[in-house]
C-alpha atoms as a PDB file:
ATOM      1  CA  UNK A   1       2.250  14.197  12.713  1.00  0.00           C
ATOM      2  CA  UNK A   2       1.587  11.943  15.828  1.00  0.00           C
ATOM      3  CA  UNK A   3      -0.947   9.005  15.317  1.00  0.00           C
ATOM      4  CA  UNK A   4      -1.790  11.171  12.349  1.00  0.00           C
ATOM      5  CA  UNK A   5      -2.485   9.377   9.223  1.00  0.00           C
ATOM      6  CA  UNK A   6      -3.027  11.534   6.048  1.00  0.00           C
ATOM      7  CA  UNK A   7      -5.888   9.866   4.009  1.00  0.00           C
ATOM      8  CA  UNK A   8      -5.455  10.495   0.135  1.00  0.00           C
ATOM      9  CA  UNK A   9      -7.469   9.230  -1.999  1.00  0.00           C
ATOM     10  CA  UNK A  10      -7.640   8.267  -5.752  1.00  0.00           C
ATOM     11  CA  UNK A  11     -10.183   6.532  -8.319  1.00  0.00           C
ATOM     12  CA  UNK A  12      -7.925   4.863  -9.740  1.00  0.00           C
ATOM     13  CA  UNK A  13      -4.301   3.540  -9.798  1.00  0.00           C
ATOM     14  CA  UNK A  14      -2.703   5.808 -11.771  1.00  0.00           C
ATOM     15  CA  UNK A  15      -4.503   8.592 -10.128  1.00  0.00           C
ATOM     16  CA  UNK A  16      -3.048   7.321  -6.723  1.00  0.00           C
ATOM     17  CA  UNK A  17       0.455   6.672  -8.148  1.00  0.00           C
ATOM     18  CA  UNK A  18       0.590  10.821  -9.569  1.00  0.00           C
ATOM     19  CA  UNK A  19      -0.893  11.685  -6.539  1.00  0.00           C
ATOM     20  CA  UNK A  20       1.592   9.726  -4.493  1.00  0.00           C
ATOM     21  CA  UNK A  21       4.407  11.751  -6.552  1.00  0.00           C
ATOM     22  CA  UNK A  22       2.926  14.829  -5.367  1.00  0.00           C
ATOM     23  CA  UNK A  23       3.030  14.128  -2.560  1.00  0.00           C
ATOM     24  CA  UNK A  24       5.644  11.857  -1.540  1.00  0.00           C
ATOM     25  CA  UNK A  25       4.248  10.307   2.155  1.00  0.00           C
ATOM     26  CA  UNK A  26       6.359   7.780   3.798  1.00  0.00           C
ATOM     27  CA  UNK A  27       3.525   4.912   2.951  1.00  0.00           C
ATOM     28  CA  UNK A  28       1.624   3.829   0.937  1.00  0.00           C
ATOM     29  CA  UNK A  29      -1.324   1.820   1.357  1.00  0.00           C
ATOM     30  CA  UNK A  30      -3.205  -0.004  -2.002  1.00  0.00           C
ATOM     31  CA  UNK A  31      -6.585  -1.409  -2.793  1.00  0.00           C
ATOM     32  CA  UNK A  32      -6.402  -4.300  -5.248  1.00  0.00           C
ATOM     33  CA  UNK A  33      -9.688  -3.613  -6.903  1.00  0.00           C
ATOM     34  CA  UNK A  34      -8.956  -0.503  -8.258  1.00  0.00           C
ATOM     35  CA  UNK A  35     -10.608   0.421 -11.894  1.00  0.00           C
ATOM     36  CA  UNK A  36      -8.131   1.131 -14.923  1.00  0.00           C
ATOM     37  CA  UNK A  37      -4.577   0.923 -13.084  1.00  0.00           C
ATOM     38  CA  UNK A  38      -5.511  -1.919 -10.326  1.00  0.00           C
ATOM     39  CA  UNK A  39      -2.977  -2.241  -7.110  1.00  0.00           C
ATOM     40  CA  UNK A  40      -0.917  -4.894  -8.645  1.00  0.00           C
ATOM     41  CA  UNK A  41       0.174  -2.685 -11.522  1.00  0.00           C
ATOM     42  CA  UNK A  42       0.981   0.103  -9.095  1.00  0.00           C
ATOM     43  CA  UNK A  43       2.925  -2.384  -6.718  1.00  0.00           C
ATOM     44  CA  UNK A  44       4.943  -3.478  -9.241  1.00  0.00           C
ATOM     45  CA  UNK A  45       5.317   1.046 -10.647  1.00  0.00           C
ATOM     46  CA  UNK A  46       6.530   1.232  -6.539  1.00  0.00           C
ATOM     47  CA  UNK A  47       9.170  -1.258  -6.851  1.00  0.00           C
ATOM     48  CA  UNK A  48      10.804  -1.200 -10.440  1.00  0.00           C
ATOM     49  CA  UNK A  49      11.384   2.549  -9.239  1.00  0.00           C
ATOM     50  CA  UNK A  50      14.940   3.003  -8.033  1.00  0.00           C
ATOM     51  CA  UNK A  51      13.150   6.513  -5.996  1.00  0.00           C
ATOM     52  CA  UNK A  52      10.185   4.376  -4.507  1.00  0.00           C
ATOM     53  CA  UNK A  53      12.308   0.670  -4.370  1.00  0.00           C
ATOM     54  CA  UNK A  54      12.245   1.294  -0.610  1.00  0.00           C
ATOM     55  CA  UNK A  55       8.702   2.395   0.166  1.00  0.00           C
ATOM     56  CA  UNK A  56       6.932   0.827   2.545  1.00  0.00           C
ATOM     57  CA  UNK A  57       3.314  -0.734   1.112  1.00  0.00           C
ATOM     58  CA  UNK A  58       0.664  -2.561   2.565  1.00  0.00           C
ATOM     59  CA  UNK A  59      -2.199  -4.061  -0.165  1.00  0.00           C
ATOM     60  CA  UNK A  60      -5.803  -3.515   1.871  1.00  0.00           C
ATOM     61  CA  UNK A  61      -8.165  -5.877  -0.039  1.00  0.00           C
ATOM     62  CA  UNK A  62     -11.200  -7.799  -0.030  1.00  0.00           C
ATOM     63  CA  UNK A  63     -10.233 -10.091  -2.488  1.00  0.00           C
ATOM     64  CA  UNK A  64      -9.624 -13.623  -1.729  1.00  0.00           C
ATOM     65  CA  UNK A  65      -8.158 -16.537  -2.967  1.00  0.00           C
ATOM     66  CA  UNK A  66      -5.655 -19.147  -2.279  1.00  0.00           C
ATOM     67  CA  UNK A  67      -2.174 -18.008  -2.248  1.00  0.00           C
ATOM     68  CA  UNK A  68      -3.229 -14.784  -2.801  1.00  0.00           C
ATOM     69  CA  UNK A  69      -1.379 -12.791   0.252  1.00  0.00           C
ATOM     70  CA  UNK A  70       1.881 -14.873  -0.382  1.00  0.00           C
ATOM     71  CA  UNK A  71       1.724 -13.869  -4.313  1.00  0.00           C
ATOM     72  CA  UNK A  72       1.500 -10.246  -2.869  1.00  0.00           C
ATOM     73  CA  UNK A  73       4.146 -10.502  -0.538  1.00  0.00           C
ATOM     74  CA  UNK A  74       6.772 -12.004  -3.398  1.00  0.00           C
ATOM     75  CA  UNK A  75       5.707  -9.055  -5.792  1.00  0.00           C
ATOM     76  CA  UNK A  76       6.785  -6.684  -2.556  1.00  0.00           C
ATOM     77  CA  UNK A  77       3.975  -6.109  -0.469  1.00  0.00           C
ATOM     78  CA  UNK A  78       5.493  -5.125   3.141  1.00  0.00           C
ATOM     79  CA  UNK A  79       1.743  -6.312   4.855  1.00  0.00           C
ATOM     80  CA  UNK A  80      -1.311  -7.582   3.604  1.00  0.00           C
ATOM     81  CA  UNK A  81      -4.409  -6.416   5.412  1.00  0.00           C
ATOM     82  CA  UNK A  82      -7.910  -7.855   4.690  1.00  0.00           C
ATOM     83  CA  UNK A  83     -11.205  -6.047   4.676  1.00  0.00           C
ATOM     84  CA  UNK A  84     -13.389  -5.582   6.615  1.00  0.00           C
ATOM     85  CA  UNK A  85     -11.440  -3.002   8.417  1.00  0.00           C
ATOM     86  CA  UNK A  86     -10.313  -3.366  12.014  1.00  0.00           C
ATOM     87  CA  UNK A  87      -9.449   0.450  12.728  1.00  0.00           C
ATOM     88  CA  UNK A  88      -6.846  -0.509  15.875  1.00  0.00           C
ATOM     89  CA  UNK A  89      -4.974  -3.004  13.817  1.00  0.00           C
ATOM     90  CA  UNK A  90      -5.021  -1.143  10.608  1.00  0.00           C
ATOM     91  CA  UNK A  91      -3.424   1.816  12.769  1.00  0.00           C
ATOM     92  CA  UNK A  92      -0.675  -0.951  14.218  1.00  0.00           C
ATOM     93  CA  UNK A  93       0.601  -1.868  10.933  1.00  0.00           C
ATOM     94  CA  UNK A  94       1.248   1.271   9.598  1.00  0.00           C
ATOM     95  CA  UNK A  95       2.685   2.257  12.590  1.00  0.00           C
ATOM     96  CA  UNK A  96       5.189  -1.249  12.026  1.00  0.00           C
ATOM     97  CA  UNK A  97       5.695  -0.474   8.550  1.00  0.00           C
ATOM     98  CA  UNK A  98       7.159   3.068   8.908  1.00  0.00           C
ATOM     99  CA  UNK A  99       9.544   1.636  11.926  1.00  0.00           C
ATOM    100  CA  UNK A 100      10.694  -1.525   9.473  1.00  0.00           C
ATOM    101  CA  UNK A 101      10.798   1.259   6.898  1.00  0.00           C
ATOM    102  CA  UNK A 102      13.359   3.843   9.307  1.00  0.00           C
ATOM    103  CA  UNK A 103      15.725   0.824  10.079  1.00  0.00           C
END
């Protein structure tokens, strides 16, 4: 494990919620703009779930708008992380989100 982070993938957000199920990582991290399923709808699958109540998830988005990252945060985003991607701080969050997550 180390500074390993495992990079799955999906099309969509029911894709990434089945493959999430498979495969049960200690994260997860979401994409807004996601076709069929979009993050919001799996956001809201991650915390109605008694099994996946408690799992840490941080929305990674380019979308903007007022108020957006505080609407997030009430529907149970742990972080909110804006695109363009800044590898080093990406890489911090996680790493804060699993220790919040093991308290």
């Amino acid at each position: 494990q180390g500074d390993r982070i495992a990079d799955i993938r999906a099309e969509d957000g029911a894709v990434a919620w089945e493959s999430w199920q498979k495969s049960r990582h200690p994260l997860v991290v979401l994409d807004l703009d996601m076709p069929k399923v979009g993050g919001r709808e799996v956001l809201e699958w991650v915390r109605q779930n008694p099994t996946t109540a408690q799992l840490p998830v941080i929305v990674f988005t380019a979308t903007t708008g007022e108020g957006l990252e505080a609407e997030l945060m009430g529907a149970g985003a742990d972080d909110y992380i804006r695109k363009p991607l800044d590898p080093a701080r990406f890489t911090a969050r996680v790493k804060a989100a699993l220790r919040r997550a093991a308290v």
